[in-house]
Protein backbone atom coordinates (compact mmCIF):
# COMPACT_ATOMS: atom_id res chain seq x y z
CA UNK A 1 39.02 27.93 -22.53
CA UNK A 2 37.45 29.34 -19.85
CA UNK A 3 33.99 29.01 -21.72
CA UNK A 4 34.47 25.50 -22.72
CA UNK A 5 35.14 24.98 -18.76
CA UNK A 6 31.75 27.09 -18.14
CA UNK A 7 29.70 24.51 -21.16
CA UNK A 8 31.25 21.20 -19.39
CA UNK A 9 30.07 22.50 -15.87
CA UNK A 10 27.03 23.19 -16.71
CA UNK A 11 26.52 19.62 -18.43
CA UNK A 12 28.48 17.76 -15.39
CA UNK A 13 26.09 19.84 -13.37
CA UNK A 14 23.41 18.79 -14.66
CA UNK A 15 24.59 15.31 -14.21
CA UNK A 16 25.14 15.85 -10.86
CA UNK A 17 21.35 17.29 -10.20
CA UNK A 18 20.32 13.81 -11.07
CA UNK A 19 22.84 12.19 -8.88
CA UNK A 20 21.24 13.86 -6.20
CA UNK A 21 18.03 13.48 -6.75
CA UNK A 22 15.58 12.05 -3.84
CA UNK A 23 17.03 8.33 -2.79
CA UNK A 24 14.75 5.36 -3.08
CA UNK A 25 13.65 4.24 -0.10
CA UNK A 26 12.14 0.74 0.53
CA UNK A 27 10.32 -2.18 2.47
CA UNK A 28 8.75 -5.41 2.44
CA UNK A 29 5.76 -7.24 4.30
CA UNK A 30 5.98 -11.27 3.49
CA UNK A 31 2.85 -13.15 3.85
CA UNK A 32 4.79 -16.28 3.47
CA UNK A 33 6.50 -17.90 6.97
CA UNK A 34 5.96 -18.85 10.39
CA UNK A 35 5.42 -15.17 10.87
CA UNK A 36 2.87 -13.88 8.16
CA UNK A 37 -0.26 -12.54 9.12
CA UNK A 38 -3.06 -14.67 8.26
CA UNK A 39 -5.84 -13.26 10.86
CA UNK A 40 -8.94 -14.45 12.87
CA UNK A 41 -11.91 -15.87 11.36
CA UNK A 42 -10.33 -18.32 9.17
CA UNK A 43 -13.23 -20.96 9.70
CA UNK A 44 -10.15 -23.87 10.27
CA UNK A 45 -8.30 -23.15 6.44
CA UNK A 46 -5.69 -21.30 7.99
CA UNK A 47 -3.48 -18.85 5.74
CA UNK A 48 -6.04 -19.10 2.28
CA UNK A 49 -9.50 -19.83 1.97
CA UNK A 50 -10.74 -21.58 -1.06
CA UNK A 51 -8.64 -21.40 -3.88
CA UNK A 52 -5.25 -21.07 -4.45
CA UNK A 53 -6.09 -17.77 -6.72
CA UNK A 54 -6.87 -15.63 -3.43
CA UNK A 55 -3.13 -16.48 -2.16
CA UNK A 56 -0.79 -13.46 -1.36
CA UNK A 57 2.65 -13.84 -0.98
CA UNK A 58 4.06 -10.10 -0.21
CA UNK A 59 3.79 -6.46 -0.90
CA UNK A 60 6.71 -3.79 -1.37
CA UNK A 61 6.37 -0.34 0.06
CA UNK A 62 8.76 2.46 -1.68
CA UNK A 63 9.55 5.78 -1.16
CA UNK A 64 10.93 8.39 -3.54
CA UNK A 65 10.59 11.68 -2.63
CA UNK A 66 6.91 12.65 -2.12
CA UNK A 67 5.88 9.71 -4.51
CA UNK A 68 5.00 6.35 -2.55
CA UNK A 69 4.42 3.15 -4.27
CA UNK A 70 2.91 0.14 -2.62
CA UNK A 71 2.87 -3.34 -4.77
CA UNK A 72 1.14 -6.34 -4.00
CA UNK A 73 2.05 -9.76 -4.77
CA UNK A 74 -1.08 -12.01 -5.43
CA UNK A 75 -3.00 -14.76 -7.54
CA UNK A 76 -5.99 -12.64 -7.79
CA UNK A 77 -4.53 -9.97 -9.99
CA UNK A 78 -6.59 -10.08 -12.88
CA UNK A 79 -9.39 -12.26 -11.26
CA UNK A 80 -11.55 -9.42 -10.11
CA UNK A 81 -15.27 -10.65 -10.56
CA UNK A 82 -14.31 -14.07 -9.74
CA UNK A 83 -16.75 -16.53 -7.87
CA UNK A 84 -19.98 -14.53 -8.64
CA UNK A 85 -22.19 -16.19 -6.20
CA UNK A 86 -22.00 -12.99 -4.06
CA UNK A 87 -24.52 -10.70 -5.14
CA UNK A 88 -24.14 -7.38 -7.39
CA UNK A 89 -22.03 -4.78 -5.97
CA UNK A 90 -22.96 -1.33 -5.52
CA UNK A 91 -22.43 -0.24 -9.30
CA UNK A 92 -23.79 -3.72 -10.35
CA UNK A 93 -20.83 -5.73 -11.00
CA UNK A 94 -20.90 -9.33 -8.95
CA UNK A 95 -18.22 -11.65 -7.38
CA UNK A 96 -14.82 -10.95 -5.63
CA UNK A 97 -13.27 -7.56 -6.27
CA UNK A 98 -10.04 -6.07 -4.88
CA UNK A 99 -10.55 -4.01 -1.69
CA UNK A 100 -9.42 -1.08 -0.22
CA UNK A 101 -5.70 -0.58 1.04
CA UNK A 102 -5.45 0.63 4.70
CA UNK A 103 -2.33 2.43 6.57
CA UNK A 104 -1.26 3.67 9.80
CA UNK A 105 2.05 4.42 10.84
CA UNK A 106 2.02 1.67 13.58
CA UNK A 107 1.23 -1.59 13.76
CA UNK A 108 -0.68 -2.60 16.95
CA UNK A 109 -2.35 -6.50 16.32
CA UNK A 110 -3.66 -8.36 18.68
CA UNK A 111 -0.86 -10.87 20.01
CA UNK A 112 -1.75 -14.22 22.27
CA UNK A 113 0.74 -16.35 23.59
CA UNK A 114 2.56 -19.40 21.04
CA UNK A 115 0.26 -17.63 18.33
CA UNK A 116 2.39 -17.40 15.78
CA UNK A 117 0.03 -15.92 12.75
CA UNK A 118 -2.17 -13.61 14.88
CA UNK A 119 -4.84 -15.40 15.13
CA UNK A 120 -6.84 -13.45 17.01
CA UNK A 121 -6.74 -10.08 15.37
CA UNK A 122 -9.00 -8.93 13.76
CA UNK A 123 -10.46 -5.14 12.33
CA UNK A 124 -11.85 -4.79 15.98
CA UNK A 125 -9.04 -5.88 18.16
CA UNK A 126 -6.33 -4.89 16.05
CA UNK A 127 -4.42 -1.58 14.40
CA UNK A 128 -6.54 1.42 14.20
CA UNK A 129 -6.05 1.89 10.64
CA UNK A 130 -5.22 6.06 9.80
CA UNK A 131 -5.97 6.18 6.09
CA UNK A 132 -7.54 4.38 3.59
CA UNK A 133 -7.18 3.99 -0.22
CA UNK A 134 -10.42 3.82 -1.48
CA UNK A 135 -10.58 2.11 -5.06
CA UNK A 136 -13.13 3.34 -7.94
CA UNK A 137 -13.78 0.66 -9.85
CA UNK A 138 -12.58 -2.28 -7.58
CA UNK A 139 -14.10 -4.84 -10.43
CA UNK A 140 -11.50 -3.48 -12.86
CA UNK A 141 -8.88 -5.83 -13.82
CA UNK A 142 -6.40 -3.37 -15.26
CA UNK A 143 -6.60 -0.88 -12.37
CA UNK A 144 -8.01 2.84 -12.21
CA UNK A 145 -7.86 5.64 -9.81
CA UNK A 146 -8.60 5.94 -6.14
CA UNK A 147 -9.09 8.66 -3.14
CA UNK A 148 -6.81 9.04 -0.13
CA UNK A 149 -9.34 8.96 3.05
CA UNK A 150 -8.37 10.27 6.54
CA UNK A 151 -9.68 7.59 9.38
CA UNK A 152 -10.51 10.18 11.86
CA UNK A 153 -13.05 8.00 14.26
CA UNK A 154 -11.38 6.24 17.48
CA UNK A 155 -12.46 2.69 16.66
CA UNK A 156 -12.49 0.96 12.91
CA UNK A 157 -16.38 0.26 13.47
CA UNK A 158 -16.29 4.13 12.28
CA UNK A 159 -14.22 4.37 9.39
CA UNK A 160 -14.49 0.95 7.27
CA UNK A 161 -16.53 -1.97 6.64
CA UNK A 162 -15.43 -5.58 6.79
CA UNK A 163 -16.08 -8.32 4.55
CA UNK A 164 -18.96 -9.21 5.88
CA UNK A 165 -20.50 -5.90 5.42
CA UNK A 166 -20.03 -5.73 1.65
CA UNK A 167 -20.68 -9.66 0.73
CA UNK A 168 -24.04 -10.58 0.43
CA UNK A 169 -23.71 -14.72 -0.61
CA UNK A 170 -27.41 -16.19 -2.54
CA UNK A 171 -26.00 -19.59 -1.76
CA UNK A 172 -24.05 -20.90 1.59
CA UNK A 173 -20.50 -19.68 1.47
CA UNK A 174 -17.59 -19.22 3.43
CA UNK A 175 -14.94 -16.61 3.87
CA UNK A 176 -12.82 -14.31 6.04
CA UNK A 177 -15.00 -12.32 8.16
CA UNK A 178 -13.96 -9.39 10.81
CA UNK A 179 -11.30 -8.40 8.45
CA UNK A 180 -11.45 -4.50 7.26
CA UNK A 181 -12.19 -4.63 3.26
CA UNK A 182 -13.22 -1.37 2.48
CA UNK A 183 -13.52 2.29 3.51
CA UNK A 184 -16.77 3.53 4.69
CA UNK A 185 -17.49 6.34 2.50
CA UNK A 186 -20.97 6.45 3.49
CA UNK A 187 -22.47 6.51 6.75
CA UNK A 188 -19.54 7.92 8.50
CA UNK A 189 -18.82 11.21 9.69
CA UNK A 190 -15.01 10.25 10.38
CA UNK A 191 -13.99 8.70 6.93
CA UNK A 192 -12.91 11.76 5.34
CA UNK A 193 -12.02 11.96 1.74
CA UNK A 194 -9.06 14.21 1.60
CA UNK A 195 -9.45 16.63 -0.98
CA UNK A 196 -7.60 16.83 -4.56
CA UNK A 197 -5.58 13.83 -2.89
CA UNK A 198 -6.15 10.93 -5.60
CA UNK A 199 -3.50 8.34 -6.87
CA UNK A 200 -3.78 5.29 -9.50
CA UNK A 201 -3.70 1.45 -9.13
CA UNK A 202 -2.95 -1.01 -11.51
CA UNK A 203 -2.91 -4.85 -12.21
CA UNK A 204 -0.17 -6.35 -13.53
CA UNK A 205 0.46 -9.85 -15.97
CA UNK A 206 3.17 -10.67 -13.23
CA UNK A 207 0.23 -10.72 -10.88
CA UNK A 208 0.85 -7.92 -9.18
CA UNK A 209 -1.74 -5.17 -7.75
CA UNK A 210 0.52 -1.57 -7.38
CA UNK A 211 -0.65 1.62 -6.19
CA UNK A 212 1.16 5.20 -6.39
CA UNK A 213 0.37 8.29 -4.22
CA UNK A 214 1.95 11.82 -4.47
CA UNK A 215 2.33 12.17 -0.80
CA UNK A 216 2.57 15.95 -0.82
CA UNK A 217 0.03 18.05 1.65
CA UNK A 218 -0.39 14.80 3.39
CA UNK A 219 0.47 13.48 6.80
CA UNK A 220 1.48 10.63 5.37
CA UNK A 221 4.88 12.43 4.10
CA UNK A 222 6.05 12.42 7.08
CA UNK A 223 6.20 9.07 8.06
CA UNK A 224 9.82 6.43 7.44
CA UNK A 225 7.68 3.48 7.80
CA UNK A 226 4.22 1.93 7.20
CA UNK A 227 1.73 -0.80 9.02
CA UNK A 228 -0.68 -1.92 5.85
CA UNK A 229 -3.39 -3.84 5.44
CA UNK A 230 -4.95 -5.30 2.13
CA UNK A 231 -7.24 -8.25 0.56
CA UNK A 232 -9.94 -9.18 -1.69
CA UNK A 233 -13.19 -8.19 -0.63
CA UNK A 234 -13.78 -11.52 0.92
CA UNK A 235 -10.18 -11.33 2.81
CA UNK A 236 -9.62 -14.92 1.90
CA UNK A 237 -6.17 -14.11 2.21
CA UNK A 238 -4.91 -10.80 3.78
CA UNK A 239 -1.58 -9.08 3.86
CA UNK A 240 -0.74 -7.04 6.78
CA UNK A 241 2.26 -5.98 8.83
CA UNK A 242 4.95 -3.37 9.34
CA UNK A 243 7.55 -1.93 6.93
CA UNK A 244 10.48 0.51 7.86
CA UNK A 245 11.56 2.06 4.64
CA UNK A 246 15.18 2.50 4.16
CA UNK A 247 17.86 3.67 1.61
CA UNK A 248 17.83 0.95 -0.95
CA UNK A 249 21.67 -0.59 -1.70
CA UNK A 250 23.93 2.02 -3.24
CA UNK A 251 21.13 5.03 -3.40
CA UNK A 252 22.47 6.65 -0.17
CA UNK A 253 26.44 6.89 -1.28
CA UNK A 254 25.50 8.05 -5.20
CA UNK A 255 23.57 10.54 -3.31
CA UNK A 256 26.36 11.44 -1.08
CA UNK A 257 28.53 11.50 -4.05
CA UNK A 258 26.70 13.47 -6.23
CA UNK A 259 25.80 16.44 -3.43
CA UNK A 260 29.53 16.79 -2.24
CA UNK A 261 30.45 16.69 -6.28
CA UNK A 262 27.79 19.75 -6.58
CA UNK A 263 29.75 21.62 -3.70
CA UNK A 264 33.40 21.11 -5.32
CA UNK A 265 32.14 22.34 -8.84
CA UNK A 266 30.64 25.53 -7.36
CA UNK A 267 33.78 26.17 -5.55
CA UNK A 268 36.36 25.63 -8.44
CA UNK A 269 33.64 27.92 -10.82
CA UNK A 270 33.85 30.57 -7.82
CA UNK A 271 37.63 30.42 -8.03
CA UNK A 272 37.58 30.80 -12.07
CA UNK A 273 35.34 33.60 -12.34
């Protein structure tokens, strides 16, 4: 009896060690509302330039553990390449690629009076942005890798380029400009690639862009919430705001549940032996 007690604790133990495994945590940025960021240098089109393929409509930042995940809602998933009348990129692929993700862990934008969509923020009067995710193969439309970068320098000048720095249109063209689009890793001395720290990306047929970073040996573990920052390489639409990560519904009390289970069913085995 008292082994068959000993074989069902062990199993209902193990049961419990999943219980209690690390909560998900989450949080959301809308780019939709009176509220969303749509930025400076719009040229007069407001939230999207051009078409209604560039639109983004939200990301989702969650937490588990060490393990962060950061989806993107957008039309562009799977358009990478699109509108080639920019010039070749730097491993000669041409048009509108994905760019880099940026995060700091606060969100600092420019804010003016009745301006309700920031307006007047931009890479140089905005967030200093902390670290950057710096994509591989930003043409790809069904993702890749990419290296965590530390933003060291004091000003963004230092650590990224904007869309204006990586476009190069052969015919007139117009498009968000000011906006931070990629990581500068060349050139700086402050961009730092952070070594053995690489995650993955991918692109979704729900149109959605999601990347995933083991957080571990980073700062970045130790933050509860996020500012972000993300859009094509022309930033005809950018996402950006703040997210506080919290227990999602229910996580928190199974966890509860399943640690003070753990306790009891040492106890009683303490008692039986």
């Amino acid at each position: 009896m008292k082994r068959m007690f000993s074989t069902m604790g062990c199993s209902l133990l193990a049961a419990l060690v999943l219980l209690a495994a690390p909560a998900a945590q989450a949080g959301a940025i809308s780019d939709t509302g009176t509220n969303a960021y749509w930025g400076s240098n719009a040229h007069g089109s407001g939230d999207v330039i051009g078409a209604a393929m560039y639109d983004i409509s939200g990301a989702t930042i969650t937490r588990v553990g060490s393990v962060l995940t950061i989806t993107i809602a957008t039309a562009f998933a799977g358009h990478a390449g699109a509108d080639p009348w920019t010039d070749p990129g730097p491993v000669g692929q041409a048009g509108i690629a994905y760019g880099d993700l940026f995060l700091a862990s606060a969100w600092n934008p420019k804010v003016v009076a009745g301006d309700t969509h920031y307006l007047s923020d931009n890479a140089s009067t905005g967030t200093k942005w902390q670290w950057g995710f710096s994509l591989n193969n930003r043409w790809s439309n069904t993702g890749g890798t990419f290296q965590l970068y530390n933003l060291g320098g004091t000003a963004n000048a230092q650590n990224i380029l904007n869309s204006e720095d990586v476009l190069n249109c052969s015919q007139p063209c117009t498009y968000r400009d000011g906006q931070a689009a990629q990581v500068k890793t060349s050139g700086s001395s402050t961009a730092v690639a952070q070594a053995g720290k690489t995650g993955t990306w991918t692109v979704t047929a729900d149109q959605k862009l999601t990347f995933t970073l083991d957080m571990t040996g980073t700062s970045l573990i130790n933050l509860s919430a996020f500012a972000m920052h993300w859009g094509e390489t022309c930033q005809n639409d950018v996402i950006e705001g703040f997210a506080r990560v919290v227990p999602l519904p229910g996580s928190a009390p199974l966890l509860a549940i399943g640690l003070g289970a753990m306790v009891w069913l040492r106890r009683r085995q303490g008692a039986r032996a």
